[in-house]
PDB file of N, CA and C in Angstrom:
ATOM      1  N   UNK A   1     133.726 140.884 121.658  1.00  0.00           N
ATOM      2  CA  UNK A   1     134.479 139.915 122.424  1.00  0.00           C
ATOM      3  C   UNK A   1     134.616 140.404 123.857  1.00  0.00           C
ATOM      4  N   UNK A   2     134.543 139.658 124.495  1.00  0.00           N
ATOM      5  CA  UNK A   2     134.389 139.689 126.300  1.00  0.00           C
ATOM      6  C   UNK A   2     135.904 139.427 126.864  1.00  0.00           C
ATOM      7  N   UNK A   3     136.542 140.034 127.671  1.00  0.00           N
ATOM      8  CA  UNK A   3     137.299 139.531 128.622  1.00  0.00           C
ATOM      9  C   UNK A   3     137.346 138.549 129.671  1.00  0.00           C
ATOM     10  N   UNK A   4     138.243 137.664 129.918  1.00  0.00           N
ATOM     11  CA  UNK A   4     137.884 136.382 131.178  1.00  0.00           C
ATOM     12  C   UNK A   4     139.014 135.829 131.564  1.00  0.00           C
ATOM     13  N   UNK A   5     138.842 135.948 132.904  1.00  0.00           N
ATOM     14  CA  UNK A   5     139.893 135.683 133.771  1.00  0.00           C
ATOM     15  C   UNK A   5     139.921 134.130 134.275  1.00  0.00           C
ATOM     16  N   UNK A   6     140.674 133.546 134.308  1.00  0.00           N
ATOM     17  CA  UNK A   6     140.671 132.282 134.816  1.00  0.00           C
ATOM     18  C   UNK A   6     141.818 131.900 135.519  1.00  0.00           C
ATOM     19  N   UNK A   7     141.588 131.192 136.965  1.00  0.00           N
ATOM     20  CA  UNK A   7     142.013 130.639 137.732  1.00  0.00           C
ATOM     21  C   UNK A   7     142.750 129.524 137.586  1.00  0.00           C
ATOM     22  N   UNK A   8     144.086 128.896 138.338  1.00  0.00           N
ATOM     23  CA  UNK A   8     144.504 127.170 137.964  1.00  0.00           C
ATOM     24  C   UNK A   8     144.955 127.116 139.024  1.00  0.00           C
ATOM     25  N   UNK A   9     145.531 125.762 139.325  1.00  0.00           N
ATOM     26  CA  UNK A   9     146.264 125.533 140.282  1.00  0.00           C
ATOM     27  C   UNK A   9     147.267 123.908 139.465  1.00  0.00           C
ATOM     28  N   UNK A  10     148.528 125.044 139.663  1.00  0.00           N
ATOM     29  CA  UNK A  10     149.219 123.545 138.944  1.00  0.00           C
ATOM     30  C   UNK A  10     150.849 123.798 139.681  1.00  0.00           C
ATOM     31  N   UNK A  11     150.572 123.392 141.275  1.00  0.00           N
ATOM     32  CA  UNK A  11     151.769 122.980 141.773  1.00  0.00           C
ATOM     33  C   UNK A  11     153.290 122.507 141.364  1.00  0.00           C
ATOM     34  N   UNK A  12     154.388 122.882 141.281  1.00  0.00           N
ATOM     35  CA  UNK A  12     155.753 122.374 140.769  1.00  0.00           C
ATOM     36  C   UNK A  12     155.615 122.523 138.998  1.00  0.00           C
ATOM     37  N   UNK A  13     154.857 123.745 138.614  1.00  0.00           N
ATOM     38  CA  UNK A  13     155.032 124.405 137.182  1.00  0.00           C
ATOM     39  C   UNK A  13     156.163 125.008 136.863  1.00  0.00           C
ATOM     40  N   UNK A  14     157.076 124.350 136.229  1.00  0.00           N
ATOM     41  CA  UNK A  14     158.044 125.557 135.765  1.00  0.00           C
ATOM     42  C   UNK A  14     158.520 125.972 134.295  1.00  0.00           C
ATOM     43  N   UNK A  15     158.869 127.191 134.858  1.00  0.00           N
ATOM     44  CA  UNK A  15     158.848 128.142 133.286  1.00  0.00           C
ATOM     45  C   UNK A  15     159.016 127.333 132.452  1.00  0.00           C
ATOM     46  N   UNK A  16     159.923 126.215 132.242  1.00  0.00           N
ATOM     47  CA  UNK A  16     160.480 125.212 131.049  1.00  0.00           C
ATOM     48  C   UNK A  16     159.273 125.012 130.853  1.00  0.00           C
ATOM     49  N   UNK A  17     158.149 124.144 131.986  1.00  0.00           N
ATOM     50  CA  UNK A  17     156.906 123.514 131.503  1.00  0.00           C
ATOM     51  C   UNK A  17     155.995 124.637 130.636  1.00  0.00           C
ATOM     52  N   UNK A  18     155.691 125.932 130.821  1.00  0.00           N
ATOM     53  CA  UNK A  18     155.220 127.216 130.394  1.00  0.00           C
ATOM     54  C   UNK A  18     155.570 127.514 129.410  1.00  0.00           C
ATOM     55  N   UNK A  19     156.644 127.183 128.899  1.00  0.00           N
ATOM     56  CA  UNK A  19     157.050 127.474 127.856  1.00  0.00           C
ATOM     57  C   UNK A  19     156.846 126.174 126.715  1.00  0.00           C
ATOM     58  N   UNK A  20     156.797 125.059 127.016  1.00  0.00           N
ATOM     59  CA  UNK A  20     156.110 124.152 126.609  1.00  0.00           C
ATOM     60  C   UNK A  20     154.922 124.072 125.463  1.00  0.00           C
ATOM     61  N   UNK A  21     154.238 124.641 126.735  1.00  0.00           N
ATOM     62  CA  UNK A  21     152.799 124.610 126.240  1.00  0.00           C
ATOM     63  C   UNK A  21     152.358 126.031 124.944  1.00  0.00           C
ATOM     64  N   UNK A  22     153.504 126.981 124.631  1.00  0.00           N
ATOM     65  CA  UNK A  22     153.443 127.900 124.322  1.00  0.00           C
ATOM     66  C   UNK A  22     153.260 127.908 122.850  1.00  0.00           C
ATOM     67  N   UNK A  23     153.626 126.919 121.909  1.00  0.00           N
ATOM     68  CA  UNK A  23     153.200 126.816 120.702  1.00  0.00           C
ATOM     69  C   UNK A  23     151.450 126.383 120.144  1.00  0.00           C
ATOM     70  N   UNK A  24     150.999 125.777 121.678  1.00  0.00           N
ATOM     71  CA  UNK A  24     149.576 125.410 121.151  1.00  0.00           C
ATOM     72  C   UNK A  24     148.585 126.523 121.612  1.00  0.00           C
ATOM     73  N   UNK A  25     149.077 126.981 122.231  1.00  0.00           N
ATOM     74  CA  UNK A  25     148.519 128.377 123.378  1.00  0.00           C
ATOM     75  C   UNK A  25     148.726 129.578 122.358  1.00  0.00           C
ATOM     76  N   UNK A  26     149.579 129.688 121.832  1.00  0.00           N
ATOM     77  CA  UNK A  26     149.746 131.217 120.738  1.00  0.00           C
ATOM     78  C   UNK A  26     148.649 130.980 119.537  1.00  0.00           C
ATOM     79  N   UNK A  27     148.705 129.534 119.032  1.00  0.00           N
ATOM     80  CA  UNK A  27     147.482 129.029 118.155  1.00  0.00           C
ATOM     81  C   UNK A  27     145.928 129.884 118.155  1.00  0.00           C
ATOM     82  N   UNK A  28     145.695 130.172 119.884  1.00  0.00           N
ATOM     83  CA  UNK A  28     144.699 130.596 119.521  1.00  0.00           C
ATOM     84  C   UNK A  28     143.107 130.481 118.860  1.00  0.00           C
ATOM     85  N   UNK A  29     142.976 129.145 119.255  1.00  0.00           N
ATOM     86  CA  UNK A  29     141.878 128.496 118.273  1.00  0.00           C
ATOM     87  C   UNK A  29     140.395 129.164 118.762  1.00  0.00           C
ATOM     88  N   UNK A  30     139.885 128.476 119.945  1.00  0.00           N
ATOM     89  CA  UNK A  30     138.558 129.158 120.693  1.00  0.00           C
ATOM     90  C   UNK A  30     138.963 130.829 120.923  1.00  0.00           C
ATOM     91  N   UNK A  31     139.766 130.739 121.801  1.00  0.00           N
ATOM     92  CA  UNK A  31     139.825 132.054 122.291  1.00  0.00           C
ATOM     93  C   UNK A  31     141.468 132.383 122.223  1.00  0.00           C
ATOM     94  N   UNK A  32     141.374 133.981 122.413  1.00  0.00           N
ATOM     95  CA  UNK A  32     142.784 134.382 121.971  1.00  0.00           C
ATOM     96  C   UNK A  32     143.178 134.712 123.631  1.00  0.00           C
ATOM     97  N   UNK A  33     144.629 134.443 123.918  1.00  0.00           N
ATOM     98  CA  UNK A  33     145.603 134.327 124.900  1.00  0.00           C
ATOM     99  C   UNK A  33     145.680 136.035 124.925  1.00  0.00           C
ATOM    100  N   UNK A  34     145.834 136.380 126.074  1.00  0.00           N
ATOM    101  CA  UNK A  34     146.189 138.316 126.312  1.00  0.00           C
ATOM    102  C   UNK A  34     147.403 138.162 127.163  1.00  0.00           C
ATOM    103  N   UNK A  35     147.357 137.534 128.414  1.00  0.00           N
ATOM    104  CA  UNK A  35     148.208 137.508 129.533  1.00  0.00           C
ATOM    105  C   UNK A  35     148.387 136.604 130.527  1.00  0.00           C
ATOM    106  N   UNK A  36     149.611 136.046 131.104  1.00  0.00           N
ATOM    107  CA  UNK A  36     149.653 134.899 132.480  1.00  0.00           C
ATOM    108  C   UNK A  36     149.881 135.548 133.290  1.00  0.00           C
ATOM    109  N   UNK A  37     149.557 135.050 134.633  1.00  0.00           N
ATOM    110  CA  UNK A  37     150.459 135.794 135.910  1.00  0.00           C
ATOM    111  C   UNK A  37     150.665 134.353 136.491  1.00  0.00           C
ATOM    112  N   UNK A  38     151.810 133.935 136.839  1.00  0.00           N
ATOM    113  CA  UNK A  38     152.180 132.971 137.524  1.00  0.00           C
ATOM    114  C   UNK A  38     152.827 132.929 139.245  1.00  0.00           C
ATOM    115  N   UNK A  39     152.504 131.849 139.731  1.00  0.00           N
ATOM    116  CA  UNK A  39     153.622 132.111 141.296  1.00  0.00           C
ATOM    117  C   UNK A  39     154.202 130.618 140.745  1.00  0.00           C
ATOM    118  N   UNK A  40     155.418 130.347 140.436  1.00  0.00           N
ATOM    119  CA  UNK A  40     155.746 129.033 140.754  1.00  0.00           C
ATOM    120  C   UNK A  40     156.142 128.379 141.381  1.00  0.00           C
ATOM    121  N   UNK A  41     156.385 128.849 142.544  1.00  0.00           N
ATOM    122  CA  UNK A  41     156.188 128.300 144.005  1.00  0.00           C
ATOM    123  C   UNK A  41     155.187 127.722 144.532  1.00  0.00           C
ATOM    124  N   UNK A  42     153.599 128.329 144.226  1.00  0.00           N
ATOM    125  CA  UNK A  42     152.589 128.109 144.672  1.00  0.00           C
ATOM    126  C   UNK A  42     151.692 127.601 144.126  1.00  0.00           C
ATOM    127  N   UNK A  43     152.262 127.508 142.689  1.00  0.00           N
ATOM    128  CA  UNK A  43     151.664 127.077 141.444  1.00  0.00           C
ATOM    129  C   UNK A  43     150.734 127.595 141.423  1.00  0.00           C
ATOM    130  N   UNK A  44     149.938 128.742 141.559  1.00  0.00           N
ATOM    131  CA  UNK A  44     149.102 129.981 141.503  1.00  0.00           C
ATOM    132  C   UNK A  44     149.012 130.204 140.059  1.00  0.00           C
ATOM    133  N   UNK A  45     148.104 130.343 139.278  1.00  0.00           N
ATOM    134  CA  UNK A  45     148.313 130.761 137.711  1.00  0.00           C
ATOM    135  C   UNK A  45     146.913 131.606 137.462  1.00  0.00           C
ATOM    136  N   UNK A  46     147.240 132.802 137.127  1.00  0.00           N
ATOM    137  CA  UNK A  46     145.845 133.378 136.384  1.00  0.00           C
ATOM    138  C   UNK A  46     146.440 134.048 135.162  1.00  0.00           C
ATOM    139  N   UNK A  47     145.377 133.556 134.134  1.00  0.00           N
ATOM    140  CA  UNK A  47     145.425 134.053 133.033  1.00  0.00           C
ATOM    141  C   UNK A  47     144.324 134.404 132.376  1.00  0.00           C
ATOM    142  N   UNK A  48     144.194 135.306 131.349  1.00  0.00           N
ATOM    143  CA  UNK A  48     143.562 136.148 130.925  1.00  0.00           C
ATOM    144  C   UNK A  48     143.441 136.032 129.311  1.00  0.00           C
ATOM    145  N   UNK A  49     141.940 135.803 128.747  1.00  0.00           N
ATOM    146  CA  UNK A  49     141.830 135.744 127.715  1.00  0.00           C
ATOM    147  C   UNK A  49     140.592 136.868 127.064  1.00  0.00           C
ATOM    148  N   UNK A  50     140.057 136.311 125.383  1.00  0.00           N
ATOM    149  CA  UNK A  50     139.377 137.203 124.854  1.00  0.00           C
ATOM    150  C   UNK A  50     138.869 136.490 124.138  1.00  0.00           C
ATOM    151  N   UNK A  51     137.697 135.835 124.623  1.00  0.00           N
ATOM    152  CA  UNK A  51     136.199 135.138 123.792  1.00  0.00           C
ATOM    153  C   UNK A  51     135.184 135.589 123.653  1.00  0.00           C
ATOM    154  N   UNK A  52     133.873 134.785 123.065  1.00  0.00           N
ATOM    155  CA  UNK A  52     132.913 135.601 122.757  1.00  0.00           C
ATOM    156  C   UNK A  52     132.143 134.501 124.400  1.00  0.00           C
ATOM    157  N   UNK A  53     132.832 133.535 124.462  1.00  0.00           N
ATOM    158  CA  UNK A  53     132.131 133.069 125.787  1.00  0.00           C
ATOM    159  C   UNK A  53     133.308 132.497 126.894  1.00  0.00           C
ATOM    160  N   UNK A  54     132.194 132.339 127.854  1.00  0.00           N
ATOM    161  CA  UNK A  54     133.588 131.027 128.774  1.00  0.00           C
ATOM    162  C   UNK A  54     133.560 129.731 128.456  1.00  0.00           C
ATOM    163  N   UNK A  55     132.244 129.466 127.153  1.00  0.00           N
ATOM    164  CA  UNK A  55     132.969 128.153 127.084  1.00  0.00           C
ATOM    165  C   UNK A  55     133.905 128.102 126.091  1.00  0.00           C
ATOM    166  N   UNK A  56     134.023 129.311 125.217  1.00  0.00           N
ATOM    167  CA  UNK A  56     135.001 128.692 124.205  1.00  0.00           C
ATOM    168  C   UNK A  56     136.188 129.441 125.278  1.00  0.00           C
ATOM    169  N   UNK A  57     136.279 129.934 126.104  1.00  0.00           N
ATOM    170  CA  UNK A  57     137.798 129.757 127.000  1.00  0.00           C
ATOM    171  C   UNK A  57     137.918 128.280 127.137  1.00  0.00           C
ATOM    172  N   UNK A  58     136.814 127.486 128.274  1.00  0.00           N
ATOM    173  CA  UNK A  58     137.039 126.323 128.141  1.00  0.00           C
ATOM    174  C   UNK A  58     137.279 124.998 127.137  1.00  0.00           C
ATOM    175  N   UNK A  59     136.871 125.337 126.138  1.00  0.00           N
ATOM    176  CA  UNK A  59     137.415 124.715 125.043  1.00  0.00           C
ATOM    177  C   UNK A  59     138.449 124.957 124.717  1.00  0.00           C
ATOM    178  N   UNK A  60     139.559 125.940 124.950  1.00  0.00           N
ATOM    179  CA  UNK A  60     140.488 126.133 124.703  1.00  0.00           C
ATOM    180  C   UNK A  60     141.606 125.794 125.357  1.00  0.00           C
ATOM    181  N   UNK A  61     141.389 125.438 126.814  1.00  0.00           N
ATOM    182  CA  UNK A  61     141.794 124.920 127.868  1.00  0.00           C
ATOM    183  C   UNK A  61     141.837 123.638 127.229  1.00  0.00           C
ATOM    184  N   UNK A  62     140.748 122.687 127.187  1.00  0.00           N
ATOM    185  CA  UNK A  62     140.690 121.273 127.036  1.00  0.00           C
ATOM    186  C   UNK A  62     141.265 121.005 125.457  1.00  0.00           C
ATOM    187  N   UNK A  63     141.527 122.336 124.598  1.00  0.00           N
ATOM    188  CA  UNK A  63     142.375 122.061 123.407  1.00  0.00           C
ATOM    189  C   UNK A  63     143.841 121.945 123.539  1.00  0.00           C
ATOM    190  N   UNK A  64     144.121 122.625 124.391  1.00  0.00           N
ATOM    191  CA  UNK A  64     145.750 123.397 125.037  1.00  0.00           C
ATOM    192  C   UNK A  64     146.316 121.357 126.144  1.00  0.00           C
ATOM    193  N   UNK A  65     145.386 121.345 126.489  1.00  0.00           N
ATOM    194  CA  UNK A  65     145.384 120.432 127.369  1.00  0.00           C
ATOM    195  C   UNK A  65     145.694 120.849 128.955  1.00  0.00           C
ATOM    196  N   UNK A  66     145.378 121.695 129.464  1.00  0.00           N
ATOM    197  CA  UNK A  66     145.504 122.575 130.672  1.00  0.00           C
ATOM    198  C   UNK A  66     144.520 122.860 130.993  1.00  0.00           C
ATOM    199  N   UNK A  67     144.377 121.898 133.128  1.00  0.00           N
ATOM    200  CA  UNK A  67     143.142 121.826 133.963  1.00  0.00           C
ATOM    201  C   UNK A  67     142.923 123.828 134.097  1.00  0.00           C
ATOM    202  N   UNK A  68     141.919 123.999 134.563  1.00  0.00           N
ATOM    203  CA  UNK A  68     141.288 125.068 134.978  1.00  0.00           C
ATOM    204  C   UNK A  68     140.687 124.934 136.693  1.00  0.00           C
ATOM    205  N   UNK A  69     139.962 126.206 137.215  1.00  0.00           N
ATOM    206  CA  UNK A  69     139.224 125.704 138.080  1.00  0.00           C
ATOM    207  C   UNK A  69     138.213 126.649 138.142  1.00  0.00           C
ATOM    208  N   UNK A  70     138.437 127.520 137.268  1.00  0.00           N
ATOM    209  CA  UNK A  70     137.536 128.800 137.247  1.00  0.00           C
ATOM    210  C   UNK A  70     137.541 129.572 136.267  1.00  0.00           C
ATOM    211  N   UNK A  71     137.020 130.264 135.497  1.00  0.00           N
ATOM    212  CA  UNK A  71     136.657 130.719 133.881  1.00  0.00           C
ATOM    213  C   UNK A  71     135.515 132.018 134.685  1.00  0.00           C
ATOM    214  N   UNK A  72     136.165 133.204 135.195  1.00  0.00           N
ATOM    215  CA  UNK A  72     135.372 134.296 135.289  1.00  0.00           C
ATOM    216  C   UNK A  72     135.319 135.870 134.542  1.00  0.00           C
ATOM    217  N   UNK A  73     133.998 135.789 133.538  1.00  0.00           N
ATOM    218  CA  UNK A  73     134.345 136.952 132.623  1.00  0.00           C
ATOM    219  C   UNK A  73     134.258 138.169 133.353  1.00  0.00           C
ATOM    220  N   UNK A  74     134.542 139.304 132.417  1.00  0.00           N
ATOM    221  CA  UNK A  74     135.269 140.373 133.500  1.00  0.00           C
ATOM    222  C   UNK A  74     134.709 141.698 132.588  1.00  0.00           C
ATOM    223  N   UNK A  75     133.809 142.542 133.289  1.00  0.00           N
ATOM    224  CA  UNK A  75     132.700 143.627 132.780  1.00  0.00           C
ATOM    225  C   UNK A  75     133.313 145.090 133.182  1.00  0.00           C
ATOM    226  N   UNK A  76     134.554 144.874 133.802  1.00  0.00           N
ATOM    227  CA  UNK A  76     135.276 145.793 134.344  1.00  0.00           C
ATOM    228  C   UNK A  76     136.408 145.876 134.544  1.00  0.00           C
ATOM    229  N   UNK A  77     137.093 146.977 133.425  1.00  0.00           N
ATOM    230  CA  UNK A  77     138.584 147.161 133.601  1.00  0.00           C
ATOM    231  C   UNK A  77     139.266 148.987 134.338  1.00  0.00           C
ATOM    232  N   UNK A  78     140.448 148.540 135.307  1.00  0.00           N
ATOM    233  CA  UNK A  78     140.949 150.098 135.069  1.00  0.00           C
ATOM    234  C   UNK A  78     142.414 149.923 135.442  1.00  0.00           C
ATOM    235  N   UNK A  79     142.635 150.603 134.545  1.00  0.00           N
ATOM    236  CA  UNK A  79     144.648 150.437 134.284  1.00  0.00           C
ATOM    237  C   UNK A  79     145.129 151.777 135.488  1.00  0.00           C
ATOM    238  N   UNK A  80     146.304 151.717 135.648  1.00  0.00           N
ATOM    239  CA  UNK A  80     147.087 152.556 136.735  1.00  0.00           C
ATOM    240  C   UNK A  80     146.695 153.686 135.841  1.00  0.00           C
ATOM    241  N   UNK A  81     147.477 154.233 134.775  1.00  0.00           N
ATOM    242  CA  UNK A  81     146.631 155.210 133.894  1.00  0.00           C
ATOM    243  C   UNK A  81     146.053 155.926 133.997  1.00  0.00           C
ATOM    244  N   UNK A  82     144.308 154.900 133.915  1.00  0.00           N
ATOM    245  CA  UNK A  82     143.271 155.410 134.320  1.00  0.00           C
ATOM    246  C   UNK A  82     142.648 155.772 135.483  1.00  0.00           C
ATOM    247  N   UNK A  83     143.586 155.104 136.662  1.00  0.00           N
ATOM    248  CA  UNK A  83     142.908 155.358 137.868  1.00  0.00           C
ATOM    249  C   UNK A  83     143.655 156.828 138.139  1.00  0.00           C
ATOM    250  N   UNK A  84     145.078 156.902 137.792  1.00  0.00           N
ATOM    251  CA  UNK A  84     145.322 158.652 137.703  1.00  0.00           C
ATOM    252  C   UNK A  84     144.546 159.693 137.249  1.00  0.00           C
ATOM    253  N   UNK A  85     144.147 159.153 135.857  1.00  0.00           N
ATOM    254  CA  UNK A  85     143.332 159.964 135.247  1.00  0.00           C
ATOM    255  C   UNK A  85     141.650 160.415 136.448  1.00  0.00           C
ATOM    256  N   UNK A  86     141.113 159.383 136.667  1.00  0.00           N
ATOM    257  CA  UNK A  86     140.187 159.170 137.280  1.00  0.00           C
ATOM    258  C   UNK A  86     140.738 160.340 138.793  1.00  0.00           C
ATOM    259  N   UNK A  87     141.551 160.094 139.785  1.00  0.00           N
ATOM    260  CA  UNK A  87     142.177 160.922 140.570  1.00  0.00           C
ATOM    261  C   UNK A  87     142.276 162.158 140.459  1.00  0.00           C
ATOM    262  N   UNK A  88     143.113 162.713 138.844  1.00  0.00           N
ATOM    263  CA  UNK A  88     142.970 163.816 138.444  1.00  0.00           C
ATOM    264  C   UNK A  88     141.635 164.795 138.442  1.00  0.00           C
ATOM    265  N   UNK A  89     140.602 164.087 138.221  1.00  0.00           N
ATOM    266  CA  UNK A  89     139.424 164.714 138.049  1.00  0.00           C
ATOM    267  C   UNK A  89     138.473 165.105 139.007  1.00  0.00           C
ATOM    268  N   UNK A  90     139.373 164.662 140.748  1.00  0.00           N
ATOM    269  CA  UNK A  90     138.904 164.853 141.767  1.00  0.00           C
ATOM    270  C   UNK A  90     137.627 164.874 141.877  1.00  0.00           C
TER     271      UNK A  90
END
């Protein structure tokens, strides 16, 4: 399974609405949910999933019922952690 980041833009979102959507979103059907980052001010939303593609992210989107604008998988991770670790080893 692949990691994938995806982009939204959903202006005047609020937590009530987020929380909403949270029983069809834990479901999990195409792809499994990891993490949101939200601005709700700016309605800025990236979230983060775990498929075997981007389209079953996008299918999961159009299951959830929530626009997208971008579905980008992700071949590279490094946690604070690791970038210490990585530092450490000068």
């Amino acid at each position: 399974m692949a990691l994938f980041l995806s982009l939204h833009q959903a202006p005047g979102l609020s937590p009530e609405e987020i929380a909403g959507y949270a029983p069809d979103v834990a479901k999990s059907v195409h792809a499994t949910f990891r993490q949101l980052y939200v601005n709700t001010a700016t309605g800025f939303i990236v979230s983060l999933y775990e498929a075997d593609s981007p389209g079953a992210v996008e299918q999961e989107f159009e299951r959830v019922g929530f626009p997208f604008d971008s579905i980008n998988e992700l071949d590279y991770t490094l946690s604070a952690a690791e970038l210490a670790e990585m530092l450490s080893r000068g």
